[in-house]
Protein backbone atom coordinates (compact mmCIF):
# COMPACT_ATOMS: atom_id res chain seq x y z
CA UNK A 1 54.71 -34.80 37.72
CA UNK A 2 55.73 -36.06 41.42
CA UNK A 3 57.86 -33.01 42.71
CA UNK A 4 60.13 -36.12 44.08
CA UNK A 5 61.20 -37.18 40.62
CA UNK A 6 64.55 -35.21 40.18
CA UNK A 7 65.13 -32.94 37.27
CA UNK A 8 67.59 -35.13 35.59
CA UNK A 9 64.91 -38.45 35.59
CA UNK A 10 62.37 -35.97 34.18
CA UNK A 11 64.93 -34.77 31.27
CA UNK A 12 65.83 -38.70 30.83
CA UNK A 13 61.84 -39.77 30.56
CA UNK A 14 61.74 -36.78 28.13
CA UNK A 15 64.60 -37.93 25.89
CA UNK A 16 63.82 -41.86 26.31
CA UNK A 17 60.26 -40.32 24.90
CA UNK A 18 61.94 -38.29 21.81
CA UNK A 19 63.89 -41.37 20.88
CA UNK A 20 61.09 -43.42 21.17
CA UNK A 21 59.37 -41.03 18.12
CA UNK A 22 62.47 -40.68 15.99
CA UNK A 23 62.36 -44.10 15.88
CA UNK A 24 59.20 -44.74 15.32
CA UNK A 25 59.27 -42.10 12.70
CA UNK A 26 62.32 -43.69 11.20
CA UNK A 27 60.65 -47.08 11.02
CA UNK A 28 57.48 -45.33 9.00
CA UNK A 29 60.22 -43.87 6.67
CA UNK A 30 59.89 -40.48 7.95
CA UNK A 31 62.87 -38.23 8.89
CA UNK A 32 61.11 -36.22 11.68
CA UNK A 33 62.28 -32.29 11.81
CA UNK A 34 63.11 -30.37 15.07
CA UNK A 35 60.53 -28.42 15.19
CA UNK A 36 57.40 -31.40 14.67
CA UNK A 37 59.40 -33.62 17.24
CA UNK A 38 58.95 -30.89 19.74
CA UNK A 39 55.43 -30.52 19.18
CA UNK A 40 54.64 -34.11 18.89
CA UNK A 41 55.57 -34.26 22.71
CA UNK A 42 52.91 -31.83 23.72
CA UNK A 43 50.32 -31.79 20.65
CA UNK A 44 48.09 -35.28 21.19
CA UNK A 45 46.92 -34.49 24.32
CA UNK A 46 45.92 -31.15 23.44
CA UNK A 47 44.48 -32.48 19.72
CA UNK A 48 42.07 -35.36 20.81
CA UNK A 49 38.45 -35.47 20.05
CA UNK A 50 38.50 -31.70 18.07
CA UNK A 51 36.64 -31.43 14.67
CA UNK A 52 37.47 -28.17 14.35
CA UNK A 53 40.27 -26.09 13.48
CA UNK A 54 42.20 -23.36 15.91
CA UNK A 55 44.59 -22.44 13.63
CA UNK A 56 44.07 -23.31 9.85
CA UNK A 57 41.04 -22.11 7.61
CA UNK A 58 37.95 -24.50 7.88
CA UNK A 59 38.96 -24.80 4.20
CA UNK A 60 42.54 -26.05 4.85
CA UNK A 61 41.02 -28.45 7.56
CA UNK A 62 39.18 -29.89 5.18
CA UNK A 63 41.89 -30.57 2.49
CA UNK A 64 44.04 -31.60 5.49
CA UNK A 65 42.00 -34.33 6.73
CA UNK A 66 41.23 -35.84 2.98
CA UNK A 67 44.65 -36.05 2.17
CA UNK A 68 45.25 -37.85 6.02
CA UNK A 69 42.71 -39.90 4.66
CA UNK A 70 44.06 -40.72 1.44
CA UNK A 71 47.63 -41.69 3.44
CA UNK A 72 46.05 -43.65 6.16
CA UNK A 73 42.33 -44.59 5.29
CA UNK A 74 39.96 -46.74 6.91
CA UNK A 75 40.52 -50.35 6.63
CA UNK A 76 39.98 -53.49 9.69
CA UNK A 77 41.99 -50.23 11.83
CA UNK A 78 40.86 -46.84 12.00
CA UNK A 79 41.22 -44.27 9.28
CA UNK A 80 43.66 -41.06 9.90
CA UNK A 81 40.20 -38.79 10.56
CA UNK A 82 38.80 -41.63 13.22
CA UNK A 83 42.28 -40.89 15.28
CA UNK A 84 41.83 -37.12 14.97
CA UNK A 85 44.54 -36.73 12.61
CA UNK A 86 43.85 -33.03 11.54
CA UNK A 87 43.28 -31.72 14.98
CA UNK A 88 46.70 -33.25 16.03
CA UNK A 89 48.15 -31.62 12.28
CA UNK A 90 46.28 -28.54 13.16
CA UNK A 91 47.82 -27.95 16.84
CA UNK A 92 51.10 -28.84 15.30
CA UNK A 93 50.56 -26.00 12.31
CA UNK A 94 49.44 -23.38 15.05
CA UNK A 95 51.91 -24.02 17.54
CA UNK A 96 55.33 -26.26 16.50
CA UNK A 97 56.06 -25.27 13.02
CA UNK A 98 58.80 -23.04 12.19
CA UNK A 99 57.45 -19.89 9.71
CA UNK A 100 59.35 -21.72 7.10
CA UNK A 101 57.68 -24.88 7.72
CA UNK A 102 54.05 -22.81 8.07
CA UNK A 103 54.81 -21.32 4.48
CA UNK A 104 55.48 -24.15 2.77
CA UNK A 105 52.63 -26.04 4.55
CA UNK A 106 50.31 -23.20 3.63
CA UNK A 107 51.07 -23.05 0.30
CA UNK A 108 51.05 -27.09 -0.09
CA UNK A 109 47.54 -26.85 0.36
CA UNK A 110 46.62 -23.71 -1.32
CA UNK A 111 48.01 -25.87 -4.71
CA UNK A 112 46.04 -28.72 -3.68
CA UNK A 113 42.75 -27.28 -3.03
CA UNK A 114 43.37 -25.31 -6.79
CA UNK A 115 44.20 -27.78 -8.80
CA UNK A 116 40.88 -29.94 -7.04
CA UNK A 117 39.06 -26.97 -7.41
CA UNK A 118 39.78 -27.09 -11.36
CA UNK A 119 38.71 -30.67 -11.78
CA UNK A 120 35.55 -30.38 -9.04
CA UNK A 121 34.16 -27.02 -7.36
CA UNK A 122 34.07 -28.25 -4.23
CA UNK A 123 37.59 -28.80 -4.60
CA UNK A 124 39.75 -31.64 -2.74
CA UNK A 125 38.04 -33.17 -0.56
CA UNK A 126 34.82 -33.40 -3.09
CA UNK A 127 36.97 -35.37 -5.82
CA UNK A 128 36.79 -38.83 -5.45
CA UNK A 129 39.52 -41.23 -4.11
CA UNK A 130 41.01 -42.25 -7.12
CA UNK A 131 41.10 -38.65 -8.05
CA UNK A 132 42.32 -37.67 -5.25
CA UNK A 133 45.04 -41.02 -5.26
CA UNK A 134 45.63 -39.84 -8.52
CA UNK A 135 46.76 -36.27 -7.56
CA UNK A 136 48.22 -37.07 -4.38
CA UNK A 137 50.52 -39.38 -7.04
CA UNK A 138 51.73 -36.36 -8.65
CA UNK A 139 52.31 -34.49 -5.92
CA UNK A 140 54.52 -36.99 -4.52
CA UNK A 141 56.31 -37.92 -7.37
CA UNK A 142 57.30 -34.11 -7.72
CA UNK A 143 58.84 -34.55 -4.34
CA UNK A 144 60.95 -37.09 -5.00
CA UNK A 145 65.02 -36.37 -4.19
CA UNK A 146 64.19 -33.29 -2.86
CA UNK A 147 63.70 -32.24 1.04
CA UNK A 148 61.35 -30.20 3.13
CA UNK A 149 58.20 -30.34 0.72
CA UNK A 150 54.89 -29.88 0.77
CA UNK A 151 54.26 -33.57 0.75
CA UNK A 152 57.20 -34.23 2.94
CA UNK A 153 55.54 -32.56 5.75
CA UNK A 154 52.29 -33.55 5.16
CA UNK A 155 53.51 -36.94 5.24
CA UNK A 156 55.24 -36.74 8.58
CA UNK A 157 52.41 -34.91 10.27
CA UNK A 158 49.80 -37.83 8.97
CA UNK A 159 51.76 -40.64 10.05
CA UNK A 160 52.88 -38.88 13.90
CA UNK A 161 49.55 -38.48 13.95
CA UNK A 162 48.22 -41.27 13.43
CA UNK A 163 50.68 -43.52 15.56
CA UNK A 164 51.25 -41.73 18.45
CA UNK A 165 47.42 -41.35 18.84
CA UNK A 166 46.08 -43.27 22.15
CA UNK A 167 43.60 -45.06 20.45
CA UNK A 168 46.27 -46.58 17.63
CA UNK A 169 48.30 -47.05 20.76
CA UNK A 170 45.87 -49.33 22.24
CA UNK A 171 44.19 -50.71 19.74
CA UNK A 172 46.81 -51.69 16.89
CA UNK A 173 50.18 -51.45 18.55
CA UNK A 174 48.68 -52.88 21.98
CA UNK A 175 50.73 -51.02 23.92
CA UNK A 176 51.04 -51.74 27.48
CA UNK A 177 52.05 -49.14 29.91
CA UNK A 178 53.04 -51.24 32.71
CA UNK A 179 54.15 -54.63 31.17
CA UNK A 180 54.53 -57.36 33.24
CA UNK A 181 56.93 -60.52 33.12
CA UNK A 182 58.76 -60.89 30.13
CA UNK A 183 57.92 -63.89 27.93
CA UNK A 184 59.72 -64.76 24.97
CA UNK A 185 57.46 -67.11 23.43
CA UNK A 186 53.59 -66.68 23.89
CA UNK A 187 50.96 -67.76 21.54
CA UNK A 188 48.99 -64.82 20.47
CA UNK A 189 45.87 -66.38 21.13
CA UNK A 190 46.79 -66.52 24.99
CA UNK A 191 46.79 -62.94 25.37
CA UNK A 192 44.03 -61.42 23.29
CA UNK A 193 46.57 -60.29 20.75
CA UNK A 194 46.55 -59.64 17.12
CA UNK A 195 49.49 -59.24 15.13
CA UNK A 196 49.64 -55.37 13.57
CA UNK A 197 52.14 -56.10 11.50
CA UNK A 198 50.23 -58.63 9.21
């Protein structure tokens, strides 16, 4: 950062940049906790282009990024795994979570990967996708009304992931860093652009 910028423009970049996620979060229907909007700030960076884990087993990794999968797969846009989704959930395990969130995290999975390992060996990430659709189902609808879940947090993680990744930024969002003139009424076409919200 340019030791010129004052303290107090830093801290307002820094909060314009943690509303800009809560409300991003809030559009994707998540209600971002303390602890993951922290991390969220620092963690994508840190998270890009890893395939394997620092913090979770290679196990967990693997569980992690088939149910990122199963929330965001690969259509005409990347998949949650093409973004690097579980490094990003990963770094924000290892370093953001609160023990609380950690436990319940850790145990999420350790339910996932043995009721998959009851219906396949190889256990969730070996089932198929309507298999695994079909369990991620239940597991959601067992979180339903109540708060700070399994699920819940899995959720959150997948989706901050996912769109505060660079490549989402720039290739489905289309964001522009330094925008130029304002114009209120442009035909698509004229700039390149494709609608993401088709």
């Amino acid at each position: 950062m340019n030791p010129d910028i004052s303290s107090e423009a830093s801290d307002s970049w820094t909060m314009t940049r943690r509303e800009a996620i809560r409300r991003t979060a809030l559009m994707l229907g998540v209600a971002v906790t303390p602890s993951l909007l922290t991390g969220v700030m620092h963690a994508q960076a840190s998270a890009s282009n890893r395939t394997a884990p620092a913090y979770l087993t290679a196990k967990q990794f693997e569980t992690v990024g088939a149910i990122a999968e199963r929330i965001l797969p690969k259509t005409d846009t990347p998949g949650a795994r093409d973004v690097g989704v579980p490094a990003f959930i990963d770094l924000m395990y290892g370093k953001y979570m609160t023990a609380a969130e950690k436990q319940v995290f850790a145990d999420g999975l350790l339910e996932v990967e043995s009721v998959g390992a009851g219906t396949n060996p190889g256990g969730f990430a070996a089932l198929t996708p309507a298999q695994q659709d079909s369990m991620l189902k239940r597991i959601a609808e067992a979180a339903l009304g109540k708060e700070g879940t399994f699920f819940h947090l899995m959720k959150e993680l997948t989706l901050l992931g996912y769109f505060t990744s660079e490549a989402i930024g720039k290739k489905v969002l289309h964001y522009d860093p330094i925008p130029g003139r304002y114009d209120g009424c442009i035909p698509l076409s004229e700039v390149g652009n494709v609608s993401w919200t088709r």
